[in-house]
N, C-alpha and C. Protein backbone atom coordinates (compact mmCIF):
# COMPACT_ATOMS: atom_id res chain seq x y z
N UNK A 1 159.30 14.95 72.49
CA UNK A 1 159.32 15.55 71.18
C UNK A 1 158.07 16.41 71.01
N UNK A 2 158.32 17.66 70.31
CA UNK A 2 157.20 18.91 70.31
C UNK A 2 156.93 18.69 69.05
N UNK A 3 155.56 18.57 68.35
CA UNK A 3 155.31 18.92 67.31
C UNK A 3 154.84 20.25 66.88
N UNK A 4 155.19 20.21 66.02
CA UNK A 4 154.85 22.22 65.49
C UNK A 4 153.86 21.65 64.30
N UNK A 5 152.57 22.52 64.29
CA UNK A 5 151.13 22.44 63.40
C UNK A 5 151.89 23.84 62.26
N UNK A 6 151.74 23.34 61.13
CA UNK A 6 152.41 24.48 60.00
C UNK A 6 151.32 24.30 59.66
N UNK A 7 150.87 25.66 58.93
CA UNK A 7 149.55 25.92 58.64
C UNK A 7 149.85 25.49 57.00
N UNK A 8 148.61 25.09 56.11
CA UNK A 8 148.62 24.81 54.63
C UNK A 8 148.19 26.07 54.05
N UNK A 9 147.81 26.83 54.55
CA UNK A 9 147.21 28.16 53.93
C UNK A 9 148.06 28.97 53.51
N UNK A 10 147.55 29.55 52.12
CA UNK A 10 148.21 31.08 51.44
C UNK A 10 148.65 31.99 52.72
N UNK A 11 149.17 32.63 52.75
CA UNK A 11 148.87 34.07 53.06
C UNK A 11 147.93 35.08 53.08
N UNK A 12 147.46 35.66 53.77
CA UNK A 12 146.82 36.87 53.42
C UNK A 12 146.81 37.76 51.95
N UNK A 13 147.94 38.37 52.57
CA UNK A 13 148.45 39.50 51.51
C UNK A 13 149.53 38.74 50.66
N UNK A 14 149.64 39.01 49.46
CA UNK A 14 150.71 38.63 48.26
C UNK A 14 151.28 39.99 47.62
N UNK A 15 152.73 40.01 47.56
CA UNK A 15 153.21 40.55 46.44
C UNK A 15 152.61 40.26 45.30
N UNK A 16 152.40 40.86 44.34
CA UNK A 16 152.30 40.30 42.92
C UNK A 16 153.65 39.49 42.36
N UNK A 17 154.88 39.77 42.92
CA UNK A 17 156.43 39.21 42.34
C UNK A 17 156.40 37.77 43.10
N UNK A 18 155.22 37.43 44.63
CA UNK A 18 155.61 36.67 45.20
C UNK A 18 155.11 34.97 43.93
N UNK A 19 156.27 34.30 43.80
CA UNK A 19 155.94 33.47 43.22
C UNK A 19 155.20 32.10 43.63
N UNK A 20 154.61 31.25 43.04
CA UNK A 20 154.18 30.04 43.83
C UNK A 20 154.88 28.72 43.04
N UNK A 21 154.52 27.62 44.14
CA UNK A 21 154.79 26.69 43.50
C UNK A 21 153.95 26.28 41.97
N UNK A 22 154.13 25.79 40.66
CA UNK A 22 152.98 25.29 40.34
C UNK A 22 152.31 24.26 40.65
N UNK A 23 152.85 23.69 41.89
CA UNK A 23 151.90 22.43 42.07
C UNK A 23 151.01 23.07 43.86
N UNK A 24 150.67 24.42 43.83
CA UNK A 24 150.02 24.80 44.92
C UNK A 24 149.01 24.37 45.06
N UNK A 25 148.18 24.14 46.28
CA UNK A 25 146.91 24.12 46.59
C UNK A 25 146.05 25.47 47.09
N UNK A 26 146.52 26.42 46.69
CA UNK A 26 146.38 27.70 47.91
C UNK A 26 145.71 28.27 46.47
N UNK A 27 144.07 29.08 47.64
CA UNK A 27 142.99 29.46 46.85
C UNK A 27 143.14 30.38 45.49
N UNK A 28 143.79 31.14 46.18
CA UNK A 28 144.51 32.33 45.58
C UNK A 28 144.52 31.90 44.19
N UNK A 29 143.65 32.98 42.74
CA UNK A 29 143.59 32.23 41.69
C UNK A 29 144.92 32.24 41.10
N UNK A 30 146.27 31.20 40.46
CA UNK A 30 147.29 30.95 40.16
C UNK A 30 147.51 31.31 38.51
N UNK A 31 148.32 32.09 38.40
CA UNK A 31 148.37 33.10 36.80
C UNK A 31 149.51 32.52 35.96
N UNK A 32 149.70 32.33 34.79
CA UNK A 32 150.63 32.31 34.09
C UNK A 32 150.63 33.39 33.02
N UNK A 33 151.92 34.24 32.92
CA UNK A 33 151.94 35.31 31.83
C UNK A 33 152.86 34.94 31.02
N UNK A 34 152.28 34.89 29.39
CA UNK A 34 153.26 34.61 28.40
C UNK A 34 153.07 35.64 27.21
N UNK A 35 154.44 36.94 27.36
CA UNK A 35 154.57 37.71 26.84
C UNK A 35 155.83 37.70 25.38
N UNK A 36 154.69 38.09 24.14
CA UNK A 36 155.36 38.12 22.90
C UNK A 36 156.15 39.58 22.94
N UNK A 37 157.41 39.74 23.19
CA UNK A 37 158.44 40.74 23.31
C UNK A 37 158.06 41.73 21.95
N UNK A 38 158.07 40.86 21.03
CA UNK A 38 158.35 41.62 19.28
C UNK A 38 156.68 42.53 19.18
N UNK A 39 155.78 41.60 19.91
CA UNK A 39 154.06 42.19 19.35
C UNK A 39 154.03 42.96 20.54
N UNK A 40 154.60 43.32 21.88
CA UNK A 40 154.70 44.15 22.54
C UNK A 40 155.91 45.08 22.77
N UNK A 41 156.48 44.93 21.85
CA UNK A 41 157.39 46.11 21.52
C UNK A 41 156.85 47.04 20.61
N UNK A 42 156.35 46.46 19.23
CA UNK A 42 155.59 47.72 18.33
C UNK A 42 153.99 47.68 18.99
N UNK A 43 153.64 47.39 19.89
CA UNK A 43 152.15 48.14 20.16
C UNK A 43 152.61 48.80 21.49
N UNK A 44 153.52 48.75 21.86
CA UNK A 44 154.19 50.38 23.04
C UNK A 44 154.61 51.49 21.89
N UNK A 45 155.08 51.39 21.30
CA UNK A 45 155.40 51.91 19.61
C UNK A 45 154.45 52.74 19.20
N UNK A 46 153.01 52.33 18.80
CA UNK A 46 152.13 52.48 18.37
C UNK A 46 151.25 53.36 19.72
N UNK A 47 151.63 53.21 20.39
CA UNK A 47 150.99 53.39 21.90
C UNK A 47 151.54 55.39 22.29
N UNK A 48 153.35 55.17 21.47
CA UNK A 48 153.88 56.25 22.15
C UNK A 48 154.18 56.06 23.38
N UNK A 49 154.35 54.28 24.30
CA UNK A 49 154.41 54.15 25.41
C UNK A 49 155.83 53.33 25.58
N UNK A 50 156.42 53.83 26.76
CA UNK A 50 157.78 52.63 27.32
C UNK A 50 157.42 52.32 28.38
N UNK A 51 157.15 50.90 28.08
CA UNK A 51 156.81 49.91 29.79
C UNK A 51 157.51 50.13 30.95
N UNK A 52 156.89 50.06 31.93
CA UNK A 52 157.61 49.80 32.88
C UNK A 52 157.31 48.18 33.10
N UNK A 53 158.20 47.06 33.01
CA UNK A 53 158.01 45.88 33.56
C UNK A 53 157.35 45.18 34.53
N UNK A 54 158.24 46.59 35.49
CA UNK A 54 157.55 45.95 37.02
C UNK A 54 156.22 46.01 37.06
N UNK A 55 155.91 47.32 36.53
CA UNK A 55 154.75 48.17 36.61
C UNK A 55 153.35 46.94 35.72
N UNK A 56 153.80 46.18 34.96
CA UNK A 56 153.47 45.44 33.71
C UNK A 56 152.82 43.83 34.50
N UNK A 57 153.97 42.98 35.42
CA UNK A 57 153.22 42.44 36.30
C UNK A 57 152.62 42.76 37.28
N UNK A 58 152.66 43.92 38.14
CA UNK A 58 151.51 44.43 39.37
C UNK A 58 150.43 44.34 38.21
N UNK A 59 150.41 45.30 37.23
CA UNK A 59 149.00 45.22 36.57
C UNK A 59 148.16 43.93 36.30
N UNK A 60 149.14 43.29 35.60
CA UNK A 60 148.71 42.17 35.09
C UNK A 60 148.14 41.05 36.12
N UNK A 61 149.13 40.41 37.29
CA UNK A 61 148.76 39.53 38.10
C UNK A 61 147.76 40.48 39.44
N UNK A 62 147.73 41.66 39.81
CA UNK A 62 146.55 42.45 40.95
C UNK A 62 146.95 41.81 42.11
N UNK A 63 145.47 41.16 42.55
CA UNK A 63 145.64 40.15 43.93
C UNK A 63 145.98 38.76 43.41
N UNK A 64 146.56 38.19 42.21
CA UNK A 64 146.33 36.77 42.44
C UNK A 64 147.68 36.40 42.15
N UNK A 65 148.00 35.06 42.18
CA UNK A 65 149.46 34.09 42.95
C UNK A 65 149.91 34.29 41.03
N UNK A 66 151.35 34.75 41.23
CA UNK A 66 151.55 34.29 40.20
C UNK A 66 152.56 32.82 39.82
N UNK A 67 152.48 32.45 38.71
CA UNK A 67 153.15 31.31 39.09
C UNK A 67 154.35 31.47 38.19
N UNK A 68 154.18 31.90 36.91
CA UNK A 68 155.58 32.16 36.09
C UNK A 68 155.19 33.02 35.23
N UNK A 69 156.06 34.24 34.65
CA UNK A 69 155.76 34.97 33.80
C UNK A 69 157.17 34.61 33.11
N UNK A 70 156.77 34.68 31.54
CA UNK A 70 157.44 34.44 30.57
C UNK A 70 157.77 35.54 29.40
N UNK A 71 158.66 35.77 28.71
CA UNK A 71 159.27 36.96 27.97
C UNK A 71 160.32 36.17 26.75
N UNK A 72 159.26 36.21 25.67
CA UNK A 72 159.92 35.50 24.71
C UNK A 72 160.26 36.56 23.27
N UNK A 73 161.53 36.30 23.20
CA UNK A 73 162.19 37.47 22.33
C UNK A 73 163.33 37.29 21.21
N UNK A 74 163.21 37.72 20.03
CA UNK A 74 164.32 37.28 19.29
C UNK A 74 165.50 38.23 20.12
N UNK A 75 166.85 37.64 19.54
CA UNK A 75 168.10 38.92 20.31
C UNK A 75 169.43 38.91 19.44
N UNK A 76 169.69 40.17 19.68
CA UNK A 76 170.87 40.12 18.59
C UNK A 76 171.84 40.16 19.59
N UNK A 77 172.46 39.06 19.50
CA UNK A 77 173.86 39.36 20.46
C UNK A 77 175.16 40.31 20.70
N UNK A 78 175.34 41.27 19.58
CA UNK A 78 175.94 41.80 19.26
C UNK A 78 175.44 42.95 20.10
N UNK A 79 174.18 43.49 20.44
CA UNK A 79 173.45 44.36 21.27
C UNK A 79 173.47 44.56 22.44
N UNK A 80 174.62 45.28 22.72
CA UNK A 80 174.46 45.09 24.41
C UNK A 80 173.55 45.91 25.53
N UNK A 81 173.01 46.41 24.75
CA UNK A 81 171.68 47.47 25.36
C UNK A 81 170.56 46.50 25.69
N UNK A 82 170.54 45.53 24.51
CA UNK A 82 169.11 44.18 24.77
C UNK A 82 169.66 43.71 25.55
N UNK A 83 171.23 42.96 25.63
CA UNK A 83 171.37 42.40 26.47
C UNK A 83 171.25 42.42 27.85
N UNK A 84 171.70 43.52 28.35
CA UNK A 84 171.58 44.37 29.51
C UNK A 84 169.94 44.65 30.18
N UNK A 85 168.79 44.64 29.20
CA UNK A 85 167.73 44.77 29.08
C UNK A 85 167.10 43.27 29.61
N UNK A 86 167.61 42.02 28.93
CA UNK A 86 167.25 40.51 29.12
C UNK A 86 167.89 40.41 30.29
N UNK A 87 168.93 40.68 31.02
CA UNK A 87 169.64 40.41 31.96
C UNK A 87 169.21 40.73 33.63
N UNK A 88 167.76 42.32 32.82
CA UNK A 88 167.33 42.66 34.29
C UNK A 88 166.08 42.31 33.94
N UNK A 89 165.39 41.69 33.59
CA UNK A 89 164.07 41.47 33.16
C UNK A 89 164.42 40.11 33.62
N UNK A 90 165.41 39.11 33.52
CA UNK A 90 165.80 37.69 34.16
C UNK A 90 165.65 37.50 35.86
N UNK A 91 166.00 38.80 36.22
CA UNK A 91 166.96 39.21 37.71
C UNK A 91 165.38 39.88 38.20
N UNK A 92 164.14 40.42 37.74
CA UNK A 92 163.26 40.69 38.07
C UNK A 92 161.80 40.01 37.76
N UNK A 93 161.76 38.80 37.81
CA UNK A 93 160.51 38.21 37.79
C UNK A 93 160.06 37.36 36.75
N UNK A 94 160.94 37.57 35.46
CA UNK A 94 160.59 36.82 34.27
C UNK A 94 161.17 35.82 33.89
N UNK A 95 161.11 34.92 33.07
CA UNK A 95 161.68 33.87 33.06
C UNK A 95 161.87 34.34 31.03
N UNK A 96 162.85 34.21 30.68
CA UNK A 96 163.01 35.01 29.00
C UNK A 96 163.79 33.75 28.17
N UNK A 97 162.86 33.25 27.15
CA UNK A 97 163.30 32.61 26.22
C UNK A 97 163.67 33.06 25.05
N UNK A 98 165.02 33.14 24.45
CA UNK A 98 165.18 33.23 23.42
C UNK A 98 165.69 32.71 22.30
N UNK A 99 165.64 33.03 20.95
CA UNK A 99 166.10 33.02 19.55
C UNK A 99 166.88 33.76 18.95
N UNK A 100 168.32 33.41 18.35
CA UNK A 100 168.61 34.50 17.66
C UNK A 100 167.77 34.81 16.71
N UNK A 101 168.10 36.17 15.94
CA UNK A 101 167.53 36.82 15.18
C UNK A 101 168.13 36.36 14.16
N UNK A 102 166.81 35.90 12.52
CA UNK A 102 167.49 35.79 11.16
C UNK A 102 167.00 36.72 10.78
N UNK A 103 167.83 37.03 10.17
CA UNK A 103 167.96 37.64 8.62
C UNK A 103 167.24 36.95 7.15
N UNK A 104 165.90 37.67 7.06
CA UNK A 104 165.34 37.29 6.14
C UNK A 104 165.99 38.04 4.98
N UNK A 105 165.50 37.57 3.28
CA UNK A 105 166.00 38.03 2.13
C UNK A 105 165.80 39.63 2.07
N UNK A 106 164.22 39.55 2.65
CA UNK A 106 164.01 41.02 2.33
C UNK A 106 164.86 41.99 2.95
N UNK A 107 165.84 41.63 3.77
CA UNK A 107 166.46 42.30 5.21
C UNK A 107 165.66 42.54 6.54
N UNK A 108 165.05 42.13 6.73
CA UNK A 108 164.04 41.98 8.14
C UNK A 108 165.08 41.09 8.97
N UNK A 109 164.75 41.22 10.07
CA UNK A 109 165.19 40.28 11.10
C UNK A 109 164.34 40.14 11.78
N UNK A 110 164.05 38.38 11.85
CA UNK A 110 163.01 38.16 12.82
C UNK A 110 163.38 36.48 13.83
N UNK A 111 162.61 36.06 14.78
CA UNK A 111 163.20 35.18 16.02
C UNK A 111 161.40 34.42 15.35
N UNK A 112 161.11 33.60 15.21
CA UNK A 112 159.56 32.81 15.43
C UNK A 112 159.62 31.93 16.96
N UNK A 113 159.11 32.46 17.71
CA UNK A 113 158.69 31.42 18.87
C UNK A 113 157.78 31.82 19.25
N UNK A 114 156.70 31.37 18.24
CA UNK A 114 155.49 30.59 18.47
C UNK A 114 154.84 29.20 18.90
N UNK A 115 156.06 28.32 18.71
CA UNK A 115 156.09 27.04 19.32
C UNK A 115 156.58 27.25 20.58
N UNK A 116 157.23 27.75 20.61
CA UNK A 116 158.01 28.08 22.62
C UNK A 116 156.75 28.35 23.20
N UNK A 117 156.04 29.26 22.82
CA UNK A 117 155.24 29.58 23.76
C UNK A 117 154.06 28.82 23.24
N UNK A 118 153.77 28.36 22.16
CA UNK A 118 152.28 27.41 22.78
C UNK A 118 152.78 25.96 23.41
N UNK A 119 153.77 25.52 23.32
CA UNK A 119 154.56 24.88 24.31
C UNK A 119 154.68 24.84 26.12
N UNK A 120 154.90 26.12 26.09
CA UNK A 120 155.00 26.71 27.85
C UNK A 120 152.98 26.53 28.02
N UNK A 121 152.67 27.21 26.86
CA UNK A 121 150.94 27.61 26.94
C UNK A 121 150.49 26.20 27.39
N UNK A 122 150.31 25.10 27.09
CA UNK A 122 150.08 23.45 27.24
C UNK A 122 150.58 23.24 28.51
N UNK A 123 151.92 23.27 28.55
CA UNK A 123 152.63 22.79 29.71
C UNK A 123 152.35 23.43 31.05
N UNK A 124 152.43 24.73 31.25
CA UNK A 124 151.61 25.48 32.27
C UNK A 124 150.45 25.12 32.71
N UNK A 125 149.49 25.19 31.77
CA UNK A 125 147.86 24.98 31.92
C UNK A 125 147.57 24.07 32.85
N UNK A 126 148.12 23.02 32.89
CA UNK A 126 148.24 21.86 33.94
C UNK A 126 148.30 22.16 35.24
N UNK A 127 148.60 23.74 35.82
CA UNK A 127 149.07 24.31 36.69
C UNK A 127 148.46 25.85 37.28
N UNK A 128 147.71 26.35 36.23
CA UNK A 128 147.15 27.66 37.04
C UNK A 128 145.50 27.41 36.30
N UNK A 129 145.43 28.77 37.08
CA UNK A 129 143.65 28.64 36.63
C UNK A 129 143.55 29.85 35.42
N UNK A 130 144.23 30.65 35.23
CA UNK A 130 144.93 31.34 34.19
C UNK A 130 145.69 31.73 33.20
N UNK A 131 145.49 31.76 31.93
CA UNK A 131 147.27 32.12 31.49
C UNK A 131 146.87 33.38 30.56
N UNK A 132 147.38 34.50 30.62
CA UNK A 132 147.47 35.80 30.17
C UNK A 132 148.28 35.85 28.94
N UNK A 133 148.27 35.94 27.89
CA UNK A 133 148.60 36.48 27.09
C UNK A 133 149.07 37.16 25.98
N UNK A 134 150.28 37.97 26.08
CA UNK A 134 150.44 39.34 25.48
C UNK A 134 151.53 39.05 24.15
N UNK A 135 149.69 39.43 23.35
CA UNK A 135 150.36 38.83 22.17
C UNK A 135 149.44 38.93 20.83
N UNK A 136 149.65 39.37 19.66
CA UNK A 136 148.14 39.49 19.00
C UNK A 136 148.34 38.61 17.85
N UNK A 137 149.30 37.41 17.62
CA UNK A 137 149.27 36.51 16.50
C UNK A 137 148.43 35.44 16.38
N UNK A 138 147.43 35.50 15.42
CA UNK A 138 147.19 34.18 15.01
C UNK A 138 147.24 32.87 15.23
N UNK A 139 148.65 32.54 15.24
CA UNK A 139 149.22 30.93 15.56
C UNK A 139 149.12 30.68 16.67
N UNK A 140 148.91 31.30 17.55
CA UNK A 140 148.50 31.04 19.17
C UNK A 140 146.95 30.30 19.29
N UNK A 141 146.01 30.77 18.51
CA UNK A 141 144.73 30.53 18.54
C UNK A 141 144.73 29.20 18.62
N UNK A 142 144.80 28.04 17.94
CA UNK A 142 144.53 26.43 18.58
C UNK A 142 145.12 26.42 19.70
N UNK A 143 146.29 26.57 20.09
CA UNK A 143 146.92 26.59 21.70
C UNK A 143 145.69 27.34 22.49
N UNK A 144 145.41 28.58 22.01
CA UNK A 144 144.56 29.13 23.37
C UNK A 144 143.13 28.39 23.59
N UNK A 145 142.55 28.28 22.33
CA UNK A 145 141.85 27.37 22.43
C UNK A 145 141.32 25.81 23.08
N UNK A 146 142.81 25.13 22.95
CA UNK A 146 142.90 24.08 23.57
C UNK A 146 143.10 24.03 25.14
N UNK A 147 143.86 25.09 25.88
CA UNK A 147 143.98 25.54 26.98
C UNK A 147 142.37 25.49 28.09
N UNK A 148 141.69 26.47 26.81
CA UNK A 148 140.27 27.19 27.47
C UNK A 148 139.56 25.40 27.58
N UNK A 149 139.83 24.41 26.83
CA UNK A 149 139.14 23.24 26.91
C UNK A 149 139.37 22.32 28.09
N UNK A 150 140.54 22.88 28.77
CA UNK A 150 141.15 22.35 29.90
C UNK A 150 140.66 23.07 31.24
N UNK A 151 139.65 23.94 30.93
CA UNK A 151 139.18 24.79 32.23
C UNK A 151 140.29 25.39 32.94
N UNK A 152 140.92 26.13 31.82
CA UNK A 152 141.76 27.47 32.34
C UNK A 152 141.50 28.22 31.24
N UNK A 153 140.92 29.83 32.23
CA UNK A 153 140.56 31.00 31.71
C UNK A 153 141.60 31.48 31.10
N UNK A 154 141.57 32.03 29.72
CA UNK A 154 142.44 32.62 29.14
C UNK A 154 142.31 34.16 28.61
N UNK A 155 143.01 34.82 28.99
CA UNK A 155 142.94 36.70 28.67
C UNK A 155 144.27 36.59 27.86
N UNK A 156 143.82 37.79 26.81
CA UNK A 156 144.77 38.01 25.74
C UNK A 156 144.77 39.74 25.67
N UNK A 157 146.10 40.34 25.80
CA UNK A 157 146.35 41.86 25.46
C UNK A 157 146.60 42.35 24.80
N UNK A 158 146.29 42.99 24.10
CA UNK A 158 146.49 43.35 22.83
C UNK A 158 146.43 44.46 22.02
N UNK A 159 146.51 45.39 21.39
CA UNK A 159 145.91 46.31 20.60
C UNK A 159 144.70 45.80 19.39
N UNK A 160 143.59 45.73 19.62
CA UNK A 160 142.81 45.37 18.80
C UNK A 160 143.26 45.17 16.78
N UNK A 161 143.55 46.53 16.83
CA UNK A 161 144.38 46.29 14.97
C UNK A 161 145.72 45.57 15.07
N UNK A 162 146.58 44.78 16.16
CA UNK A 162 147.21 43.96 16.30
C UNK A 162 146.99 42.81 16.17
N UNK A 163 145.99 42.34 16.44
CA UNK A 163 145.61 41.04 17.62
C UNK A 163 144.70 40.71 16.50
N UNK A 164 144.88 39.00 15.79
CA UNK A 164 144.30 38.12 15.12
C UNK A 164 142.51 38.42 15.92
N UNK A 165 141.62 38.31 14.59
CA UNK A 165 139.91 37.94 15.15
C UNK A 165 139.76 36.69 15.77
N UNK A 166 140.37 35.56 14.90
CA UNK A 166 140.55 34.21 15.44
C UNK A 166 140.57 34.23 16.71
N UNK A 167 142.11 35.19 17.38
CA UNK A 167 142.59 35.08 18.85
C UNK A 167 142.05 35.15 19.73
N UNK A 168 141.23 36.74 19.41
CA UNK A 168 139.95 37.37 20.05
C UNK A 168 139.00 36.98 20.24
N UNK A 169 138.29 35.96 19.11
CA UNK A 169 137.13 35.12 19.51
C UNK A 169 136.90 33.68 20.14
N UNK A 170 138.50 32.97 20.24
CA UNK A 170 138.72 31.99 21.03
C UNK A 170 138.69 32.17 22.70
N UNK A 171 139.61 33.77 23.17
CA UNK A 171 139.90 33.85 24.37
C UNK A 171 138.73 34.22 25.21
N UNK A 172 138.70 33.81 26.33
CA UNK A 172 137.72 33.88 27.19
C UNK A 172 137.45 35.78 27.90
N UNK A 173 138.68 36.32 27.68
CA UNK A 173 138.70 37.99 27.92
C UNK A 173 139.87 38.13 27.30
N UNK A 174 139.60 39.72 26.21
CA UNK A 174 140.52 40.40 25.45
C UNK A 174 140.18 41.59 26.24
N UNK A 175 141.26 42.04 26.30
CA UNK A 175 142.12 43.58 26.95
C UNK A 175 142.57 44.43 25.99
N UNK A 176 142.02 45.26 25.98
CA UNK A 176 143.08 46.40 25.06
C UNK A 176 143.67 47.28 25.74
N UNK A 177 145.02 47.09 25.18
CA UNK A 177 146.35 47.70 26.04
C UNK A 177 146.31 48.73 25.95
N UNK A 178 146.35 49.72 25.60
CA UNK A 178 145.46 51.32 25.91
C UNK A 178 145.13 51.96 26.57
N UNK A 179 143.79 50.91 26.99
CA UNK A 179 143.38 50.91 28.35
C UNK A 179 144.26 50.88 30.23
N UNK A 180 145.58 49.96 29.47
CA UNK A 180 146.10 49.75 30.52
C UNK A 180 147.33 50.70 30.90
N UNK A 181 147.58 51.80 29.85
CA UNK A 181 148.64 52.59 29.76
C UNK A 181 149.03 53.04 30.76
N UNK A 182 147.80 53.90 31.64
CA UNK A 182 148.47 54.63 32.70
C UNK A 182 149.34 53.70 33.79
N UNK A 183 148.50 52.64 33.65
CA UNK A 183 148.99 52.01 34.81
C UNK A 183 150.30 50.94 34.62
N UNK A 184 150.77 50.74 33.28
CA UNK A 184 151.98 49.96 33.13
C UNK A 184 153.10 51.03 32.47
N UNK A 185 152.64 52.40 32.08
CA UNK A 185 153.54 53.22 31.52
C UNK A 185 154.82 53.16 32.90
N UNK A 186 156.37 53.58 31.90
CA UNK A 186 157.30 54.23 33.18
C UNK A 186 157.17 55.63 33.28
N UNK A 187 157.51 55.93 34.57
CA UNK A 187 157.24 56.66 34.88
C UNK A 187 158.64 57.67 35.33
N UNK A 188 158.80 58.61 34.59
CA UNK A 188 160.10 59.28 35.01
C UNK A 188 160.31 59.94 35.63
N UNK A 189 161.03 60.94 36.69
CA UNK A 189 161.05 61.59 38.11
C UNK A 189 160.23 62.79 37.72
N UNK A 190 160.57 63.11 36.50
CA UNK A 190 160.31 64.31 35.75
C UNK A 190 158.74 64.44 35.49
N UNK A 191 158.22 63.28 35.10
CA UNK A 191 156.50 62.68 35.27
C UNK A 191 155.70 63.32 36.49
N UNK A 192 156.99 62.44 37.73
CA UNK A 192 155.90 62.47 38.91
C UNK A 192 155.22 63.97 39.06
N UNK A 193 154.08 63.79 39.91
CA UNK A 193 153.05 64.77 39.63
C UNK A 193 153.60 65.26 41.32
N UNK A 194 153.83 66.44 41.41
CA UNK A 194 154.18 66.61 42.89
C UNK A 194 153.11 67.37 43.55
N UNK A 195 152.22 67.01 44.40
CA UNK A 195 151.24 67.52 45.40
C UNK A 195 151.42 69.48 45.72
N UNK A 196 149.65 69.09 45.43
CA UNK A 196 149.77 70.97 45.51
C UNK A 196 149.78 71.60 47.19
């Protein structure tokens, strides 16, 4: 009988899409992204910007392991453009929780999962040395807080006139999304810059 020595080590090189276990041992610092759909829909809005997704985790995770990125969103079912939208955002890297949408008095429609995600926020933490984010409410702040007490670094993205002071002064690094435009904007054929 031959034994074969399997190595315990990362890899070298990582995709950013390449996922890990959360119970890895591999150096590589381990990320969790938990993205508010509704507070990053009007600050692309505000931005004049349409994400590119993909483009959204390369930025976000760089060189390090990611372990789950999350996409939490109210949805109107009746919408088959969102739907179609949740369906490839599922099929490409994210993991998407949702709520239907109520109908408040005033006529607003809105989804609250703020508990979903300081939920995932707790439950994760146990598991990376990171959790990212994208999100500028308030009610997150004891969750992020409590996280950072667990010795995981926490970054928050945001548009500054979005994004609670509370949030900002709990997290260990705030980002302003702005900053990150060029590099998470889509990019249309019509964009590309063609060599002189």
């Amino acid at each position: 009988m031959q034994l074969v020595s399997r190595s315990t080590q990362a890899p070298q090189t990582r995709s950013p899409f390449t996922t890990v276990s959360p119970f890895s041992t591999a150096h590589t610092e381990r990320v969790v992204i938990l993205i508010d759909g509704a507070n990053l829909f009007y600050a692309a809005m505000q931005l004049g910007l349409e994400i590119d997704y993909t483009r959204l985790l390369q930025c976000l995770t760089k060189d390090r392991s990611l372990v789950r990125a999350y996409f939490y969103t109210g949805v109107d079912r009746t919408n088959e453009k969102q739907q179609r939208f949740l369906l490839w955002m599922r099929h490409n890297g994210y993991r998407v929780v949702s709520k239907d949408l109520i109908q408040h008095p005033d006529g607003s429609k809105k989804a609250d999962l703020n508990i979903e995600m300081a939920v995932d926020m707790l439950t994760l933490s146990e598991h990376c040395d990171r959790i990212i984010l994208l999100s500028g409410t308030g009610d997150l702040t004891y969750a992020i807080d409590h996280v950072s007490y667990r010795g995981v670094q926490t970054e928050v993205v945001s548009l500054p006139t979005m994004t609670s002071d509370s949030l900002i002064n709990v997290c260990d690094r705030f980002v302003d999304l702005s900053k990150l435009k060029s590099e998470i904007e889509k990019i249309r054929p019509t964009q590309a810059r063609i060599p002189d």
